[in-house]
PDB file of N, CA and C in Angstrom:
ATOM      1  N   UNK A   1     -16.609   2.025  -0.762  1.00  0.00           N
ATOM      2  CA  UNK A   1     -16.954   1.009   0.198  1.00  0.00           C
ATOM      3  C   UNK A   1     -16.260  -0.321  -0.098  1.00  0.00           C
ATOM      4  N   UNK A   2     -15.919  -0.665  -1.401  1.00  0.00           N
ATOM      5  CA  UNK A   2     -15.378  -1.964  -1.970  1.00  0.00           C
ATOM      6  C   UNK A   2     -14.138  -2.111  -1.165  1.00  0.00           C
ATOM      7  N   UNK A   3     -13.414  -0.899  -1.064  1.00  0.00           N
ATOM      8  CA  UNK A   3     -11.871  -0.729  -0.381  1.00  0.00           C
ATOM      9  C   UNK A   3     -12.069  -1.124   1.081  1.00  0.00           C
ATOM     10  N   UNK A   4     -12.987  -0.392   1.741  1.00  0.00           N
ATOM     11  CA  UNK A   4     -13.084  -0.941   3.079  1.00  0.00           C
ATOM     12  C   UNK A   4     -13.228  -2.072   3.567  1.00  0.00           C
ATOM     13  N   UNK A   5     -14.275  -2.757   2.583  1.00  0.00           N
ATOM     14  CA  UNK A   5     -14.425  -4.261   3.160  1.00  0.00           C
ATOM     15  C   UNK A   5     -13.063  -5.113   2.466  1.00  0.00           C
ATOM     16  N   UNK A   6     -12.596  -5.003   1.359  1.00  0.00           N
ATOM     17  CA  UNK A   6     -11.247  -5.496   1.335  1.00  0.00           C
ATOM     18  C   UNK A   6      -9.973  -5.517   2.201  1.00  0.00           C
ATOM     19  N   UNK A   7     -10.082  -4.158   2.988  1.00  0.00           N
ATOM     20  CA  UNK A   7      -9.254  -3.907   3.933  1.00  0.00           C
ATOM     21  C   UNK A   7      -9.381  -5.061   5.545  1.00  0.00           C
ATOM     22  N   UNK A   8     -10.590  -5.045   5.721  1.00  0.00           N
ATOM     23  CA  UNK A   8     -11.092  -5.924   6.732  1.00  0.00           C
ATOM     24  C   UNK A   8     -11.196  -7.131   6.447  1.00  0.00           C
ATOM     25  N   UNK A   9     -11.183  -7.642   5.134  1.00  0.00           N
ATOM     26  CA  UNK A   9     -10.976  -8.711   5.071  1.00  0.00           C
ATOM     27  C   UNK A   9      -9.382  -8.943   4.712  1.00  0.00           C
ATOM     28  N   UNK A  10      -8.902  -7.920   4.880  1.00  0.00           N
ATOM     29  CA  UNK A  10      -7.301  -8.692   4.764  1.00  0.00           C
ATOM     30  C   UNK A  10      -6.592  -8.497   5.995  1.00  0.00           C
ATOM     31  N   UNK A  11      -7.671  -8.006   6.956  1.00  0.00           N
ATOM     32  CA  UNK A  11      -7.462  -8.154   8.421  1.00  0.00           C
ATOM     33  C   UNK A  11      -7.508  -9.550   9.047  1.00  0.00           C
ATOM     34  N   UNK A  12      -8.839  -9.957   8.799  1.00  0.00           N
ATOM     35  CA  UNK A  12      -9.540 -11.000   9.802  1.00  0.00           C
ATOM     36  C   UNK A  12      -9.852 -12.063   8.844  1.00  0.00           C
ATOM     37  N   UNK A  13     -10.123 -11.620   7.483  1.00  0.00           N
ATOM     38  CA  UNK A  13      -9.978 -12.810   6.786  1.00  0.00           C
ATOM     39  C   UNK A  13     -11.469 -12.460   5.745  1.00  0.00           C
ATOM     40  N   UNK A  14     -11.252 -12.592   4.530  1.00  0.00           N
ATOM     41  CA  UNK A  14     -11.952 -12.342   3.662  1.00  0.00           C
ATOM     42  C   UNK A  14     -13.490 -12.900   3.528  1.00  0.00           C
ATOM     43  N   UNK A  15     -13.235 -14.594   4.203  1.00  0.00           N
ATOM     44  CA  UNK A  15     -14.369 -15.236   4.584  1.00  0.00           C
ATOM     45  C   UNK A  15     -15.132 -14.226   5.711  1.00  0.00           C
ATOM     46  N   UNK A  16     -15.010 -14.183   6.624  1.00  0.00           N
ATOM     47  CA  UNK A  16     -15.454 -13.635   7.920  1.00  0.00           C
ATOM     48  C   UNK A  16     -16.304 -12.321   7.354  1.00  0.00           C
ATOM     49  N   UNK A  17     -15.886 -11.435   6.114  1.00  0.00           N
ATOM     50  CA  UNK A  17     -16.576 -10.920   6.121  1.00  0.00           C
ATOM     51  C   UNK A  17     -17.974 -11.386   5.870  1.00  0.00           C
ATOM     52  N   UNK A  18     -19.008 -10.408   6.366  1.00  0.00           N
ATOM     53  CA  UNK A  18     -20.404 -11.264   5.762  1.00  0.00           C
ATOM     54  C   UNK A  18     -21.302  -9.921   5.322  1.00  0.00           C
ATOM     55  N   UNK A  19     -20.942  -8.912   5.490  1.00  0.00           N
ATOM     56  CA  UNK A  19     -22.043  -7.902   4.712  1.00  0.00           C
ATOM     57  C   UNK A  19     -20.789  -6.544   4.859  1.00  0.00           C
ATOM     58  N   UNK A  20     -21.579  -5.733   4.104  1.00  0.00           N
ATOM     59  CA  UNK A  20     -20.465  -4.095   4.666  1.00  0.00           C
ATOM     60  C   UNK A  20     -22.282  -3.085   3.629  1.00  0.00           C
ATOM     61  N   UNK A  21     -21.998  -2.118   4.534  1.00  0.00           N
ATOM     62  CA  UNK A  21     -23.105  -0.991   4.164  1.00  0.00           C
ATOM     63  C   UNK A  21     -22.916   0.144   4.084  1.00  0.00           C
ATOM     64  N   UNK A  22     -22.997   1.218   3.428  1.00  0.00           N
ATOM     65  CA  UNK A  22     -22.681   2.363   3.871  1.00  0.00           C
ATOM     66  C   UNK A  22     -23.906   2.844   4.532  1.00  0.00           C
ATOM     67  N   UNK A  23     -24.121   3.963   5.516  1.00  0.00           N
ATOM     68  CA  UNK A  23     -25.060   4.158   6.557  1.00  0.00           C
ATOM     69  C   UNK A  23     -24.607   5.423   7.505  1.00  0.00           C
ATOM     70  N   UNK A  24     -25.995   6.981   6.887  1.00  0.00           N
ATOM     71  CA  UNK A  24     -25.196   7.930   7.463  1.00  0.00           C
ATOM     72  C   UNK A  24     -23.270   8.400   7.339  1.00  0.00           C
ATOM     73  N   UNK A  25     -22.993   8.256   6.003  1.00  0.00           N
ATOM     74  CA  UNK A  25     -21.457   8.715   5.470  1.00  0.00           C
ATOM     75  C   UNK A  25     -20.565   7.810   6.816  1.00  0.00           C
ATOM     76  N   UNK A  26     -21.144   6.759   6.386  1.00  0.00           N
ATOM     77  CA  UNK A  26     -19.974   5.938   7.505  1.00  0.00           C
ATOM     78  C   UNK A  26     -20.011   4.412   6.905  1.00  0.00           C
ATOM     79  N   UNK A  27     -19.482   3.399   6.871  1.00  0.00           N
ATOM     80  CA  UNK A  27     -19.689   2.165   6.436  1.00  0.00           C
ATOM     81  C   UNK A  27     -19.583   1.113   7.600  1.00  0.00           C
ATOM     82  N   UNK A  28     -20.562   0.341   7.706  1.00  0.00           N
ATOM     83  CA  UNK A  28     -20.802  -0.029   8.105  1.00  0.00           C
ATOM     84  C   UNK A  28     -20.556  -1.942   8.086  1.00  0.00           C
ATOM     85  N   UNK A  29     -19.421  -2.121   8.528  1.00  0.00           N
ATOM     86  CA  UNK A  29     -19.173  -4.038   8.363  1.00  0.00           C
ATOM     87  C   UNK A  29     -19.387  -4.823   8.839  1.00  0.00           C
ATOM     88  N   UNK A  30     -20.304  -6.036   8.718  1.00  0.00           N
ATOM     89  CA  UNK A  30     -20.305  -7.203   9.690  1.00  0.00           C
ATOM     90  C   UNK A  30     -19.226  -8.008   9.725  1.00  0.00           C
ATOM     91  N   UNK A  31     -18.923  -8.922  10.361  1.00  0.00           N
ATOM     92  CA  UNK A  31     -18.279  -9.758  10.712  1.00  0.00           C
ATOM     93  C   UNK A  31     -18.646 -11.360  11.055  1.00  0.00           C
ATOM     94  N   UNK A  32     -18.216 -12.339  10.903  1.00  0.00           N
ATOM     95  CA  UNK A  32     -18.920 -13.529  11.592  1.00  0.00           C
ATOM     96  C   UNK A  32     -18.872 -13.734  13.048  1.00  0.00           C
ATOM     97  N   UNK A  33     -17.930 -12.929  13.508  1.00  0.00           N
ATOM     98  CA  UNK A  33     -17.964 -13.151  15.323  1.00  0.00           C
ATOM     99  C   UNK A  33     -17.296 -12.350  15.799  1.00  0.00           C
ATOM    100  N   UNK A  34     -17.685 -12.245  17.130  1.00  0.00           N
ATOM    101  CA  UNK A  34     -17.164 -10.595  17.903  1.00  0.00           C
ATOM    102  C   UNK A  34     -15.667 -10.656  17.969  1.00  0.00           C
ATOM    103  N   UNK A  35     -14.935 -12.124  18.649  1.00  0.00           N
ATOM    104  CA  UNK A  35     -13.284 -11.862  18.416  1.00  0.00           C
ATOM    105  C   UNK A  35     -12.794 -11.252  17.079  1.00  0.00           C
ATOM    106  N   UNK A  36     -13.101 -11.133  16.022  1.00  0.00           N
ATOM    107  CA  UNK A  36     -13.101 -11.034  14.700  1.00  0.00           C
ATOM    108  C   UNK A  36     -13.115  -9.516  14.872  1.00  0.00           C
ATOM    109  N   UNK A  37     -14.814  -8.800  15.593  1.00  0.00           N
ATOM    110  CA  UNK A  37     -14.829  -7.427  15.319  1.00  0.00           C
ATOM    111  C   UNK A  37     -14.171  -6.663  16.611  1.00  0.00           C
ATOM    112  N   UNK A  38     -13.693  -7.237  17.860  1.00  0.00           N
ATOM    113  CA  UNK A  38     -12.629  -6.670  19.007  1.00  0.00           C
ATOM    114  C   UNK A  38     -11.389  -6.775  18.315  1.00  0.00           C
ATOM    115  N   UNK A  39     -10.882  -7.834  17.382  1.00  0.00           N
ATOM    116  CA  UNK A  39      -9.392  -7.762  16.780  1.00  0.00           C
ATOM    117  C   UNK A  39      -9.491  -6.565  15.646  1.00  0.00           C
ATOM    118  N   UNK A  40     -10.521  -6.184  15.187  1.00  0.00           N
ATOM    119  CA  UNK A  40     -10.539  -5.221  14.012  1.00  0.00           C
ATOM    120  C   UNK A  40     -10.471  -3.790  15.138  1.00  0.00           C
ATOM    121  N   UNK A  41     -11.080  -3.550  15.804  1.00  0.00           N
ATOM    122  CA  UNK A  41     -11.003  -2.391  16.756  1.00  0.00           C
ATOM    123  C   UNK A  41      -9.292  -2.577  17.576  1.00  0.00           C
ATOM    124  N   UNK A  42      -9.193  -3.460  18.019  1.00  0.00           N
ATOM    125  CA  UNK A  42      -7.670  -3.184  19.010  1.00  0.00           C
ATOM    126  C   UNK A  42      -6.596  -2.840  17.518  1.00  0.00           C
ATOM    127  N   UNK A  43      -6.369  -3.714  16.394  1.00  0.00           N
ATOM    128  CA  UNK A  43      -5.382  -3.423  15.286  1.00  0.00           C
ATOM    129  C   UNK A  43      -5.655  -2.068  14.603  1.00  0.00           C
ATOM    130  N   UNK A  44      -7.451  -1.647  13.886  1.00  0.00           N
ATOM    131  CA  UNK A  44      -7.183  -0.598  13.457  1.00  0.00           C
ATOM    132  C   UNK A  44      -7.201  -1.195  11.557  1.00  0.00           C
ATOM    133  N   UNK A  45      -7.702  -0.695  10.877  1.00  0.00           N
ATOM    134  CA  UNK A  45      -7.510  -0.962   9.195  1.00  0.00           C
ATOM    135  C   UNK A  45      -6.987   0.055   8.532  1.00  0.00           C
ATOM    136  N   UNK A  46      -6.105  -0.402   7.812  1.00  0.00           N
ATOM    137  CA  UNK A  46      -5.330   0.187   6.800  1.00  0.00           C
ATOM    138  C   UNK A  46      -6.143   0.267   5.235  1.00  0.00           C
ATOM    139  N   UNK A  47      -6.397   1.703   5.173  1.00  0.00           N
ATOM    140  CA  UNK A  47      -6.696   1.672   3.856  1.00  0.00           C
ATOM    141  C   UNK A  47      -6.659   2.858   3.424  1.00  0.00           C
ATOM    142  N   UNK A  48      -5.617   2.542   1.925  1.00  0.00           N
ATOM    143  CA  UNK A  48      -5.057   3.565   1.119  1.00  0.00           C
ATOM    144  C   UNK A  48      -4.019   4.230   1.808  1.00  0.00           C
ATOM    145  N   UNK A  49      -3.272   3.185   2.405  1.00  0.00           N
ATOM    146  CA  UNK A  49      -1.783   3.962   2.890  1.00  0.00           C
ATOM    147  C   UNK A  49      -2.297   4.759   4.689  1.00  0.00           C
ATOM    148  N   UNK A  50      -3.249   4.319   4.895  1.00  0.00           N
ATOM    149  CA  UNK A  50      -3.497   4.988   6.281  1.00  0.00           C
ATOM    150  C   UNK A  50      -4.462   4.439   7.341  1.00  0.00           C
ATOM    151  N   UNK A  51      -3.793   5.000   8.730  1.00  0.00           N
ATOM    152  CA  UNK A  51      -4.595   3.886   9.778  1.00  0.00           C
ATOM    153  C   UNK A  51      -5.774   4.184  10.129  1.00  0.00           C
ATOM    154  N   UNK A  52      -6.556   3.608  10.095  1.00  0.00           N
ATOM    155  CA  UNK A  52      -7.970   4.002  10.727  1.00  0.00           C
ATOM    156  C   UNK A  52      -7.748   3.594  12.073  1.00  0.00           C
ATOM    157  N   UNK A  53      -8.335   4.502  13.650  1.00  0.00           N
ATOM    158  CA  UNK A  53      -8.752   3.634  14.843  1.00  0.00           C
ATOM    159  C   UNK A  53      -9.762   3.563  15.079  1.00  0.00           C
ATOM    160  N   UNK A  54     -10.007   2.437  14.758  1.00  0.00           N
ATOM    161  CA  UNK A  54     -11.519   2.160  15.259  1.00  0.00           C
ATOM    162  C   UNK A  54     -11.647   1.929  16.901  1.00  0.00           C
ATOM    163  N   UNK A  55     -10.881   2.076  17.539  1.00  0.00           N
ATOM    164  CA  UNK A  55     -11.311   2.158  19.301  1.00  0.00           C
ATOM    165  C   UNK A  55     -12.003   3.618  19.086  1.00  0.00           C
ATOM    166  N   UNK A  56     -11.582   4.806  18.201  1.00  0.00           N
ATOM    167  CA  UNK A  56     -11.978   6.046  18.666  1.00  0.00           C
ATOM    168  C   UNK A  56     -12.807   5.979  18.198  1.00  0.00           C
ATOM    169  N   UNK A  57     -13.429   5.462  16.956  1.00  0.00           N
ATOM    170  CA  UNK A  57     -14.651   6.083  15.977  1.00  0.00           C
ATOM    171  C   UNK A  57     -15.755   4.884  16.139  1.00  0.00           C
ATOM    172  N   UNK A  58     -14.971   3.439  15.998  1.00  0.00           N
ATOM    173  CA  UNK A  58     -15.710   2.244  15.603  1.00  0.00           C
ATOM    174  C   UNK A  58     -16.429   1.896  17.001  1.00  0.00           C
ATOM    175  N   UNK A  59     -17.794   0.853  16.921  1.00  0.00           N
ATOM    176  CA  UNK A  59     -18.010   0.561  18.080  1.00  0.00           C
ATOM    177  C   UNK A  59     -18.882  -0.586  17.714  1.00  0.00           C
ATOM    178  N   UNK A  60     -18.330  -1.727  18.494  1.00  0.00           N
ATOM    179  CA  UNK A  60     -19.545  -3.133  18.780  1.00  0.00           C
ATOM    180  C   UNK A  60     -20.805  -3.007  19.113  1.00  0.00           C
ATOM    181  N   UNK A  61     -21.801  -2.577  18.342  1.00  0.00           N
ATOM    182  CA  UNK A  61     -23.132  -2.959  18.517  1.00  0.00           C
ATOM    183  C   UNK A  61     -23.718  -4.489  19.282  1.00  0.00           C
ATOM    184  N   UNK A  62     -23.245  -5.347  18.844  1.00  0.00           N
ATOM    185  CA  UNK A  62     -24.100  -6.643  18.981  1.00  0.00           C
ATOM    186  C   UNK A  62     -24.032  -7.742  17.931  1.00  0.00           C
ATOM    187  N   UNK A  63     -23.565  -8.963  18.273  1.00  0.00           N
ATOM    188  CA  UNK A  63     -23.640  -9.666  17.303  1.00  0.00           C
ATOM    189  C   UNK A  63     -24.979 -10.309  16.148  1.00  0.00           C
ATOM    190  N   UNK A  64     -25.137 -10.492  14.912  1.00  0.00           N
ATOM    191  CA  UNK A  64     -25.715 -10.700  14.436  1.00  0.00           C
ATOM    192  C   UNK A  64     -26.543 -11.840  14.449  1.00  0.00           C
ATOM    193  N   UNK A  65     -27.820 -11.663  14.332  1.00  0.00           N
ATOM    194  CA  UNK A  65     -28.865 -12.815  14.547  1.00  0.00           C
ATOM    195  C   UNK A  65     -29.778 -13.535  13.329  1.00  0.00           C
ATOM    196  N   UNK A  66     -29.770 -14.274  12.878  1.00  0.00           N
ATOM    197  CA  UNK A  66     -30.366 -14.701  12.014  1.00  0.00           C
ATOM    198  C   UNK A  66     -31.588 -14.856  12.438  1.00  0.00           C
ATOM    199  N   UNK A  67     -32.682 -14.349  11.309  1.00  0.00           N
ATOM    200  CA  UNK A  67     -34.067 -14.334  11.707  1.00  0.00           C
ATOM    201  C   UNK A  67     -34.936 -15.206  10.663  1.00  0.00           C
ATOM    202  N   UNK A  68     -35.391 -16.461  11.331  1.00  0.00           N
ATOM    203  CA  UNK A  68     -36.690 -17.356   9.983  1.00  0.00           C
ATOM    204  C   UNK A  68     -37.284 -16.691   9.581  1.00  0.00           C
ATOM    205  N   UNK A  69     -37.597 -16.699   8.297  1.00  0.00           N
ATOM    206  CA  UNK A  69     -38.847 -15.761   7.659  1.00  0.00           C
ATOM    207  C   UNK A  69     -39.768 -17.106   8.335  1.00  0.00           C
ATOM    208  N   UNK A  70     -39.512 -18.470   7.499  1.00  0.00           N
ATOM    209  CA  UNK A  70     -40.778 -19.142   7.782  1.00  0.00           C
ATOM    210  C   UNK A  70     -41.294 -19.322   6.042  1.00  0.00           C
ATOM    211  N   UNK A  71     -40.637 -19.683   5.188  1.00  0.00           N
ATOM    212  CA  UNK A  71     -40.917 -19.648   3.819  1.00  0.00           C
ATOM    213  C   UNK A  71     -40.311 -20.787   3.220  1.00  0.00           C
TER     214      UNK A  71
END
């Protein structure tokens, strides 16, 4: 998983990343904003010498929401 989010962050930018998960044998990355995760789907990540497409596999859920605990 370390490789993947390195890969995406040498996409869109290392900052931007903000979490990565693995989830159901798939990993799972946030991003700070949707142009960020539409430029990762139209380019595609390279990792370990090979292209991933994420138009075929990857897909935009929804951007992330920060929630108050209230603490």
């Amino acid at each position: 998983m370390p490789e993947c989010a390195l890969a995406v962050g040498d996409s869109v930018g290392h900052g931007s990343v903000k979490s990565a998960s693995r989830m159901s044998k798939m990993v799972v990355v946030f991003v700070d904003n949707t142009d960020k995760a539409d430029q990762l789907v139209a380019t595609g990540v390279v990792m370990n010498d090979m292209l991933r497409e994420l138009s075929r596999h990857g897909r935009i859920v929804s951007p992330m929401r920060l929630i108050p605990l209230g603490t």
